[in-house]
C-alpha atoms as a PDB file:
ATOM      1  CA  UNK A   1      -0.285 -24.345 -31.858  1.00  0.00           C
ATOM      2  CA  UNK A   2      -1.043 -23.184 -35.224  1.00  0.00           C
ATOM      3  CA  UNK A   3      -4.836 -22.047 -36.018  1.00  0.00           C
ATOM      4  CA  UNK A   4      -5.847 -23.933 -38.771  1.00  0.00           C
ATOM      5  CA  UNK A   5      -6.419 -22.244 -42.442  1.00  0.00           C
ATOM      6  CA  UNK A   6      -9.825 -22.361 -43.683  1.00  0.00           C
ATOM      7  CA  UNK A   7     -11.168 -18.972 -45.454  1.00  0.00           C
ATOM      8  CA  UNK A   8     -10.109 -16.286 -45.029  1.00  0.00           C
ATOM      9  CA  UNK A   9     -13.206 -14.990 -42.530  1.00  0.00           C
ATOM     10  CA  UNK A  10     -13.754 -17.818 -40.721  1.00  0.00           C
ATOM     11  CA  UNK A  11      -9.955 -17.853 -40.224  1.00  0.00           C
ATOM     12  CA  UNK A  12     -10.214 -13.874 -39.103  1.00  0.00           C
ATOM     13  CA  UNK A  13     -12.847 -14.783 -36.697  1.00  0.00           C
ATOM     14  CA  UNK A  14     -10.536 -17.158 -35.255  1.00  0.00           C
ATOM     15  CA  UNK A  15      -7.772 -15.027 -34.725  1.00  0.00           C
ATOM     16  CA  UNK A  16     -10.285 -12.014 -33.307  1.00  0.00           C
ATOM     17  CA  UNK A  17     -11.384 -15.537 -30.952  1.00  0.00           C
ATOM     18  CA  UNK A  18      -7.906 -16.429 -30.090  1.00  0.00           C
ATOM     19  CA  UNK A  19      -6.760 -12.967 -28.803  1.00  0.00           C
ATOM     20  CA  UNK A  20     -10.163 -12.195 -26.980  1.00  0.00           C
ATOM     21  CA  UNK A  21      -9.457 -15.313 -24.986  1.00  0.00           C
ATOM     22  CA  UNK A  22      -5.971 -14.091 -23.941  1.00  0.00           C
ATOM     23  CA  UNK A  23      -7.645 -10.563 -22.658  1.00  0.00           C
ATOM     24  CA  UNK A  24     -10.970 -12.287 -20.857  1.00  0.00           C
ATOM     25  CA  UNK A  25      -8.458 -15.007 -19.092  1.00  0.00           C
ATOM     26  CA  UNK A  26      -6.284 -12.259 -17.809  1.00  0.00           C
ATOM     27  CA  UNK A  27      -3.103 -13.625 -19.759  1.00  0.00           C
ATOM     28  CA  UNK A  28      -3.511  -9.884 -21.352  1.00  0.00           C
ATOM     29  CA  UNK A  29      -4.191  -7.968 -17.853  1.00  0.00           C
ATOM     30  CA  UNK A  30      -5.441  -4.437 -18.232  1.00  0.00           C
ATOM     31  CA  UNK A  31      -2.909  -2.174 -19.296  1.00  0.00           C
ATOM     32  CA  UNK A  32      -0.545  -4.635 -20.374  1.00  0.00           C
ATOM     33  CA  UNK A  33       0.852  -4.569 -23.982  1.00  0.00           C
ATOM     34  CA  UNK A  34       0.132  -7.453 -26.067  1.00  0.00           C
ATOM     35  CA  UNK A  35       2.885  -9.054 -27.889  1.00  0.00           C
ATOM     36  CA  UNK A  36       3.874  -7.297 -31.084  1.00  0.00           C
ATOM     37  CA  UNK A  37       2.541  -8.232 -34.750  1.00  0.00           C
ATOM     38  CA  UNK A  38       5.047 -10.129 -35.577  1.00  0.00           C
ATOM     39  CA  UNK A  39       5.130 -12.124 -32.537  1.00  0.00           C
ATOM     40  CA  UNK A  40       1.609 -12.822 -33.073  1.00  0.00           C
ATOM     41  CA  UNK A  41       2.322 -14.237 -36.815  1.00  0.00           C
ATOM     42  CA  UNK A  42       3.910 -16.444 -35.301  1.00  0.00           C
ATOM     43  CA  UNK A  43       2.524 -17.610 -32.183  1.00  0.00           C
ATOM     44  CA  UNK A  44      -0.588 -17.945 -33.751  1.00  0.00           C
ATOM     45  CA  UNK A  45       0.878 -19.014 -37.901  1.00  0.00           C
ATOM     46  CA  UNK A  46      -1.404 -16.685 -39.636  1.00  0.00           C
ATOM     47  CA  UNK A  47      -0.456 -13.816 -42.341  1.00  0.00           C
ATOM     48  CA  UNK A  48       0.322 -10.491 -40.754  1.00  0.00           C
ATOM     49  CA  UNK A  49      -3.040  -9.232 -42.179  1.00  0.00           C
ATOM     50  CA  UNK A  50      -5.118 -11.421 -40.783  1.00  0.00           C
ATOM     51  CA  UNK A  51      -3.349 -10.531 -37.213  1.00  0.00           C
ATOM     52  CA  UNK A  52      -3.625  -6.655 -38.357  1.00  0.00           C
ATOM     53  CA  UNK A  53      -7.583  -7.430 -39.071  1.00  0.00           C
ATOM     54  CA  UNK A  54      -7.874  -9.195 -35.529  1.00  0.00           C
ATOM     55  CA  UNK A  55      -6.231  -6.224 -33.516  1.00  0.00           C
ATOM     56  CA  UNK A  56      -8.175  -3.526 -35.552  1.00  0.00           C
ATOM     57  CA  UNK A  57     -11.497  -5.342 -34.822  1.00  0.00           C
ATOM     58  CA  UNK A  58     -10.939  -5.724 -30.943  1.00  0.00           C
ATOM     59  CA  UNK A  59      -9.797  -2.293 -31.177  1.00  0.00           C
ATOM     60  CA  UNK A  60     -13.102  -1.060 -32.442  1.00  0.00           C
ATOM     61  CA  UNK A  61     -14.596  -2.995 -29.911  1.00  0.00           C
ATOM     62  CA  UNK A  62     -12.761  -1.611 -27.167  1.00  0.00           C
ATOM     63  CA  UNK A  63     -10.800  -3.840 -25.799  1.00  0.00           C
ATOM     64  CA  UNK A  64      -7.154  -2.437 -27.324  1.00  0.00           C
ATOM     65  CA  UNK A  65      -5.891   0.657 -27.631  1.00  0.00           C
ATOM     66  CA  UNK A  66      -2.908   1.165 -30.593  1.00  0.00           C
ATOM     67  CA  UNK A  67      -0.589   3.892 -29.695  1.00  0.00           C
ATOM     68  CA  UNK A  68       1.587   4.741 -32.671  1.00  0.00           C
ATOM     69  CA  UNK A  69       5.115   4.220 -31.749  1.00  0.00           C
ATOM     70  CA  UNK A  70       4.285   2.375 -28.283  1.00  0.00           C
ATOM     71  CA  UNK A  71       2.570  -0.642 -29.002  1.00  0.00           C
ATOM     72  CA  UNK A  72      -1.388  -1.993 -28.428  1.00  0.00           C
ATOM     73  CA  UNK A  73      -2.789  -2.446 -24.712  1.00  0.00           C
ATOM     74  CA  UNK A  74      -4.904  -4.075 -23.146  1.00  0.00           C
ATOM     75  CA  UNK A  75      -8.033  -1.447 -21.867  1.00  0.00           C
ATOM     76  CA  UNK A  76     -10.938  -3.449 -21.014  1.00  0.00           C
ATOM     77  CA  UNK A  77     -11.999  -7.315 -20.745  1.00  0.00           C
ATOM     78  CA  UNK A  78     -14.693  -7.300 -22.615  1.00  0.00           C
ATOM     79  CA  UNK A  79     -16.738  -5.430 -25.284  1.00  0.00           C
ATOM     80  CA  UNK A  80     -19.617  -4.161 -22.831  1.00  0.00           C
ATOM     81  CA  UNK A  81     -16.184  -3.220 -20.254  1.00  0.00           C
ATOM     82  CA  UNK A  82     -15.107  -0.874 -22.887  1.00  0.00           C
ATOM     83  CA  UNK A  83     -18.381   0.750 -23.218  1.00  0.00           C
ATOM     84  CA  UNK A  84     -18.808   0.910 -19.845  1.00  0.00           C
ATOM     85  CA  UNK A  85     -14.926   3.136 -19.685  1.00  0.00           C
ATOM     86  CA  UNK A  86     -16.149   5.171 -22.413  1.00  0.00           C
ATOM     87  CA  UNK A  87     -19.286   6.592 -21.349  1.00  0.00           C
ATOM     88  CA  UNK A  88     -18.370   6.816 -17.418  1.00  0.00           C
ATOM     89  CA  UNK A  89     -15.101   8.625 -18.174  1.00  0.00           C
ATOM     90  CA  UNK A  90     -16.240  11.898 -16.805  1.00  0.00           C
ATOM     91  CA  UNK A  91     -19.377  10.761 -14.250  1.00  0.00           C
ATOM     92  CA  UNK A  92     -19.554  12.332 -11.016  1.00  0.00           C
ATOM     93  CA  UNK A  93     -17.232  10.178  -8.255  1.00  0.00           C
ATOM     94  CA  UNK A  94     -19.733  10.583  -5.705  1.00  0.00           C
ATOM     95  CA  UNK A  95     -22.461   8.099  -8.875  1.00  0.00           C
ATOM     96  CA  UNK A  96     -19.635   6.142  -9.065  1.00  0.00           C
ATOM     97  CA  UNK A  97     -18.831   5.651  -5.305  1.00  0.00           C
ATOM     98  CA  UNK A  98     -22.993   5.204  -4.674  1.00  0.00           C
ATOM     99  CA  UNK A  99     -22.838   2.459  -7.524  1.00  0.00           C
ATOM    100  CA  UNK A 100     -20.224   0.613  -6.182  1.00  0.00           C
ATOM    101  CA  UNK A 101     -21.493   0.769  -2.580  1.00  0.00           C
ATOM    102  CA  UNK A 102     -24.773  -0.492  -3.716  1.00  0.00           C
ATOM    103  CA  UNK A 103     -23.188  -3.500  -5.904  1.00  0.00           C
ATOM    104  CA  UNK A 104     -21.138  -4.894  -3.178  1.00  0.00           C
ATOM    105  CA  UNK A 105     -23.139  -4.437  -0.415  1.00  0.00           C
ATOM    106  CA  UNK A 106     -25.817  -6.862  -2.261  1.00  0.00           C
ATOM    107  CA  UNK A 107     -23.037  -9.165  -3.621  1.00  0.00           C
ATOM    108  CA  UNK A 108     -21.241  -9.198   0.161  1.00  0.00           C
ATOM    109  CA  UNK A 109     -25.029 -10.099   1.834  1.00  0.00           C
ATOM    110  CA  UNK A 110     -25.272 -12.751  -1.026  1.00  0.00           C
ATOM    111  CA  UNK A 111     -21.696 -14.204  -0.235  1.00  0.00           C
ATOM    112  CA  UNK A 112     -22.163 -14.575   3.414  1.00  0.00           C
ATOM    113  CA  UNK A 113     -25.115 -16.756   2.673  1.00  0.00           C
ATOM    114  CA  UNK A 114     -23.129 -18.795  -0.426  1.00  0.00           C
ATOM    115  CA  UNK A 115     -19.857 -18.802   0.226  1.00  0.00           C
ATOM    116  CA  UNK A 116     -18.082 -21.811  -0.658  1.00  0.00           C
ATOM    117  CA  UNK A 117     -14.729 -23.155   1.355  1.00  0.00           C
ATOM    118  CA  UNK A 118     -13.019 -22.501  -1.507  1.00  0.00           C
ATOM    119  CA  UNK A 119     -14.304 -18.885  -1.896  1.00  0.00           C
ATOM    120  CA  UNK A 120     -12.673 -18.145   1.946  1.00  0.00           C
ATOM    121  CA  UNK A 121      -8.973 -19.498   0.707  1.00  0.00           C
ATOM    122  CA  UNK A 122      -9.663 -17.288  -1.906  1.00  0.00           C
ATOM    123  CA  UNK A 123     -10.458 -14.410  -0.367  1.00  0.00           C
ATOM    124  CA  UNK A 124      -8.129 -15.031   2.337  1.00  0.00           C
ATOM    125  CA  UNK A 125      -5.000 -15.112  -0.070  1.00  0.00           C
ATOM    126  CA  UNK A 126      -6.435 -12.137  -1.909  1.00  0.00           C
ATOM    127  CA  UNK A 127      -6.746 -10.136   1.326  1.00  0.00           C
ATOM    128  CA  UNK A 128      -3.366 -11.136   2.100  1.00  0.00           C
ATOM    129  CA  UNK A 129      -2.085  -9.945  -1.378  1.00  0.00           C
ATOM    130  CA  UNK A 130      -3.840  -6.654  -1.372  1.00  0.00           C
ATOM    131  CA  UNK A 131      -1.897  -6.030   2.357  1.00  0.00           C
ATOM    132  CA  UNK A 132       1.325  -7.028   0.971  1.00  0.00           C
ATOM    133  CA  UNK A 133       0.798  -4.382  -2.345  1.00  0.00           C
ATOM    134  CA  UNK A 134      -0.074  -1.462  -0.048  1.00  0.00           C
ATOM    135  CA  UNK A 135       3.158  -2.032   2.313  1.00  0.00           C
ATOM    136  CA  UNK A 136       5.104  -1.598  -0.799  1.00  0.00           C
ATOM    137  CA  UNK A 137       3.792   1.450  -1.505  1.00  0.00           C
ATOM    138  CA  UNK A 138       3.494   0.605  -5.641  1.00  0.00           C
ATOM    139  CA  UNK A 139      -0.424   2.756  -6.248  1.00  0.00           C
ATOM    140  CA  UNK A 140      -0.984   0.291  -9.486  1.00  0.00           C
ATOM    141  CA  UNK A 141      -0.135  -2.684  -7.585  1.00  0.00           C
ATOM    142  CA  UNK A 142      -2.372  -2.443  -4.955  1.00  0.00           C
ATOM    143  CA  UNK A 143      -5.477  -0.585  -7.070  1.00  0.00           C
ATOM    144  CA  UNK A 144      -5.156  -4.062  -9.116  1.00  0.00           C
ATOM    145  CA  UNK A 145      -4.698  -6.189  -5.883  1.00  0.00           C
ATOM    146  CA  UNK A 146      -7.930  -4.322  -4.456  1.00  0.00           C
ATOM    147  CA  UNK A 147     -10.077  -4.217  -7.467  1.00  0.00           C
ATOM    148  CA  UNK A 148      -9.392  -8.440  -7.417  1.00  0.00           C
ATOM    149  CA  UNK A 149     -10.139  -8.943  -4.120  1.00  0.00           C
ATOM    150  CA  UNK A 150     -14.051  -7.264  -4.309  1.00  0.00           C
ATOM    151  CA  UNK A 151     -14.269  -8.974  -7.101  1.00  0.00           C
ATOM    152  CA  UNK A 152     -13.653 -12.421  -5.834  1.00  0.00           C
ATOM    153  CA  UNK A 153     -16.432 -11.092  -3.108  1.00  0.00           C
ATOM    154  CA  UNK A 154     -18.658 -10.563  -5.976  1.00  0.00           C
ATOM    155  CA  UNK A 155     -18.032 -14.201  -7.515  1.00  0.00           C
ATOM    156  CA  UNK A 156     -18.565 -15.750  -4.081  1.00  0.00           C
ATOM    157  CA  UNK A 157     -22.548 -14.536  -4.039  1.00  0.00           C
ATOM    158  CA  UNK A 158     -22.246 -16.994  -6.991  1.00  0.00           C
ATOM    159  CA  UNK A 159     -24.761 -14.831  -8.392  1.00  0.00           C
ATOM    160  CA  UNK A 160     -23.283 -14.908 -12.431  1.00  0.00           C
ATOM    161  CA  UNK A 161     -24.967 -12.113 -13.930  1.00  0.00           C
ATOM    162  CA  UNK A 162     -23.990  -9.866 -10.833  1.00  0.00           C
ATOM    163  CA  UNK A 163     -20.451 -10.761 -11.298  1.00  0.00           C
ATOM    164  CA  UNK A 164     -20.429 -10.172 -15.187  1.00  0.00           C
ATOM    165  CA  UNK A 165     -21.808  -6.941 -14.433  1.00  0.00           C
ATOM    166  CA  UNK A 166     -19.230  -5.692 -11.782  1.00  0.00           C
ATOM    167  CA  UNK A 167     -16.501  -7.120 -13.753  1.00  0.00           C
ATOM    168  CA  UNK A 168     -17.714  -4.851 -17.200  1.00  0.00           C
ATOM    169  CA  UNK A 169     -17.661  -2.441 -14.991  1.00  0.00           C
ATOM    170  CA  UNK A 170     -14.012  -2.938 -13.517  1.00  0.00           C
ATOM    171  CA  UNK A 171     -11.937  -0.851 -15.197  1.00  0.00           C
ATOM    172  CA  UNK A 172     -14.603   2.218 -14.167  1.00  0.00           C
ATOM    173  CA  UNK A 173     -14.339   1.639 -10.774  1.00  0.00           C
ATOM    174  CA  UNK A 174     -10.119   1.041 -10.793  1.00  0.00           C
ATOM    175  CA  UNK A 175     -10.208   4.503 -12.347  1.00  0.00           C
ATOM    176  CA  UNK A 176     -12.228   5.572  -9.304  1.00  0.00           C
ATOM    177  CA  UNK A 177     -10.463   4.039  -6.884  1.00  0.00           C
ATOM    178  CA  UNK A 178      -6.942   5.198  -8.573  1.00  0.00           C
ATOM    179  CA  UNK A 179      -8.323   9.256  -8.149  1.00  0.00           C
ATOM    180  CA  UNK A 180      -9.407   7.915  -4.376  1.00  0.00           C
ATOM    181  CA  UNK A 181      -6.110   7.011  -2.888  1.00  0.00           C
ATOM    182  CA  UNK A 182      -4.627  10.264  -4.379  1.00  0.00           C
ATOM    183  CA  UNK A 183      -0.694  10.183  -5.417  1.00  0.00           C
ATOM    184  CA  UNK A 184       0.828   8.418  -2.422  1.00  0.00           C
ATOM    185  CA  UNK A 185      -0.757   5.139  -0.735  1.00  0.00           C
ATOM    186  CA  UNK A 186      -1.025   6.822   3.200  1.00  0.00           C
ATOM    187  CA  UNK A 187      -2.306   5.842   6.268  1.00  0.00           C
ATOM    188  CA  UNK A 188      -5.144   8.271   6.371  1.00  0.00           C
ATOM    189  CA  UNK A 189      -6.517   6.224   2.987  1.00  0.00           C
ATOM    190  CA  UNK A 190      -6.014   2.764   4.573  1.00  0.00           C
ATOM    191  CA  UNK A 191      -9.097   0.464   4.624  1.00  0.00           C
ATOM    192  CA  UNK A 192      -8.910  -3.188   6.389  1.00  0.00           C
ATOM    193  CA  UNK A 193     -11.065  -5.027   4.749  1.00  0.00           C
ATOM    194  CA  UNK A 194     -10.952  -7.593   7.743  1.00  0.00           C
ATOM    195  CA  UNK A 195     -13.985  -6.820   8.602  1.00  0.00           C
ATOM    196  CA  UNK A 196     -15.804  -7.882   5.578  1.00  0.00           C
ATOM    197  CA  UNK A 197     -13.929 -10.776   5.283  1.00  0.00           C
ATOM    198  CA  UNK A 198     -14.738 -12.400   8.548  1.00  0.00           C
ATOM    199  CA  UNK A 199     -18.705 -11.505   8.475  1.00  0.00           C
ATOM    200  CA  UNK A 200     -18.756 -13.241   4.794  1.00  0.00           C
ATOM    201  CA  UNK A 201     -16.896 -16.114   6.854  1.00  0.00           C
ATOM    202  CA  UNK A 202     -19.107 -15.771   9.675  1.00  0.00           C
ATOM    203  CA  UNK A 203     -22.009 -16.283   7.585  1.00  0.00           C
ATOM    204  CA  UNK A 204     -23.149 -12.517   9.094  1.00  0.00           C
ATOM    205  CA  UNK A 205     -25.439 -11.107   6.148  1.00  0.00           C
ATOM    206  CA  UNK A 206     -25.957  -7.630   7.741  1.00  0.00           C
ATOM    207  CA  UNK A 207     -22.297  -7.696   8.833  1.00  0.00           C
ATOM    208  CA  UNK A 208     -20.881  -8.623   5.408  1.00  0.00           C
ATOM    209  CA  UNK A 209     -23.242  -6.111   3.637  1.00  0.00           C
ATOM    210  CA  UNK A 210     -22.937  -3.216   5.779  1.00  0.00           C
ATOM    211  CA  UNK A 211     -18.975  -3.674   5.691  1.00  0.00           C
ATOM    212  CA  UNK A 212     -19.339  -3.339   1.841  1.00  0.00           C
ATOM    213  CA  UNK A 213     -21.514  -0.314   1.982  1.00  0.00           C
ATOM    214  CA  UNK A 214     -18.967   1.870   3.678  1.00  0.00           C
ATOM    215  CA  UNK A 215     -15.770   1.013   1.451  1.00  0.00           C
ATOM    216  CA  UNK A 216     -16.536   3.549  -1.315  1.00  0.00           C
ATOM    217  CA  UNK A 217     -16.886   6.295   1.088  1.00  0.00           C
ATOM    218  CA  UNK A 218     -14.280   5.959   4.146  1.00  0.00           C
ATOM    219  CA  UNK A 219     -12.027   8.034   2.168  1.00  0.00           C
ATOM    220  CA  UNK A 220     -13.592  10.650  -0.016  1.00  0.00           C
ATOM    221  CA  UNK A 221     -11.967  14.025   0.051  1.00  0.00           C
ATOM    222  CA  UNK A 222     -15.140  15.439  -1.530  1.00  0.00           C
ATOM    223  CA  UNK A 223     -17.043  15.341   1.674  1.00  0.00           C
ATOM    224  CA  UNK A 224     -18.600  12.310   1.093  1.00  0.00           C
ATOM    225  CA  UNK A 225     -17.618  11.145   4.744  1.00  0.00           C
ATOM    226  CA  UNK A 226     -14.547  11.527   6.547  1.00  0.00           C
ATOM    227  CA  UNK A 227     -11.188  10.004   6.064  1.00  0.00           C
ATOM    228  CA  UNK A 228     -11.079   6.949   8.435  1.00  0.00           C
ATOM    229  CA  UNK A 229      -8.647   4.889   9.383  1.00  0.00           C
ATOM    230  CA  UNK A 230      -9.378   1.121  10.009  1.00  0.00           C
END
């Protein structure tokens, strides 16, 4: 529908509203382009200007990237996500790895104890998908099908300011996770997350937590630990 027309701000704020609601709800995943200027006039029935203003502003911000000749994608979620990208581009793996460990490992503990019913289906059709992405061998698809599934473990410790923070900081560890399972998804850089998912189920804190922990370093090729295997 429409936006409505009031000045010429307000009306930009709208706009800058309207397309930061298609990134946060994932209609705009990461990495995806956005539809092109004109689509947006009209999709949305504003003046190409005002849709020009909108992308420039979330641009600044962060969350688009405008390639000349390509189009504008998606590269973060939010405003703090794109910060976050920015000034971790070029942090040590092994920071990155120890971050993550720590995160989930708290959020995983947290989950066991929370966990709703509806939280298990979750995670249990999000396990499933991140399977089915790494038998088809697509990298992308299963970085994006793994990064979802720790972060649904996240949401289920129904701890809200947790999950904000590991979802600013998605895109970071994707990056991560992308330079972790090298070129080619192989058996040597499989991790079953079964594990996990079953001591969150069982209600097994130390389980759930201590499965977490190890994720980030099973398959380090920096001598973090050894390549395992599950």
């Amino acid at each position: 529908m429409p936006l409505s027309h009031p000045r010429r701000s307000a009306l930009s704020e709208q706009v800058i509203a309207a397309l930061r609601a298609q990134i946060t709800s994932g209609e705009w995943p990461v990495g995806s382009r956005i539809p092109t200027e004109p689509e947006l006039v009209e999709q949305l029935g504003v003046a190409r200007n005002t849709v020009r203003e909108a992308v420039r502003a979330l641009s600044h911000n962060g969350l688009l990237d405008i390639r000349q000749g390509s189009g504008t994608y998606v590269v973060a979620t939010s405003e703090l996500a794109g910060v976050m990208q920015r000034r971790f581009a070029g942090a040590d793996p092994r920071h990155i790895a120890e971050l993550r460990s720590t995160l989930e490992s708290a959020a995983a503990r947290l989950a066991a104890e929370r966990r709703t019913e509806r939280d298990l289906k979750q995670l249990d059709a999000l396990l499933l998908r991140r399977e089915e992405a790494w038998g088809s061998g697509d990298k992308e698809a299963f970085v994006t099908a793994d990064a979802t599934f720790h972060l649904a473990v996240v949401s289920a410790s129904h701890n809200d300011v947790m999950t904000a923070m590991y979802a600013d900081l998605g895109e970071v560890l994707r990056d991560w996770l992308r330079e972790d399972v090298g070129e080619e998804l192989t058996p040597e850089t499989h991790m079953d997350h079964g594990r996990l998912l079953e001591g969150i189920r069982a209600g097994d804190a130390d389980t759930a937590a201590a499965e977490a922990a190890r994720y980030p370093f099973l398959c380090r090729p920096d001598g973090v630990a050894s390549p395992t295997t599950d």
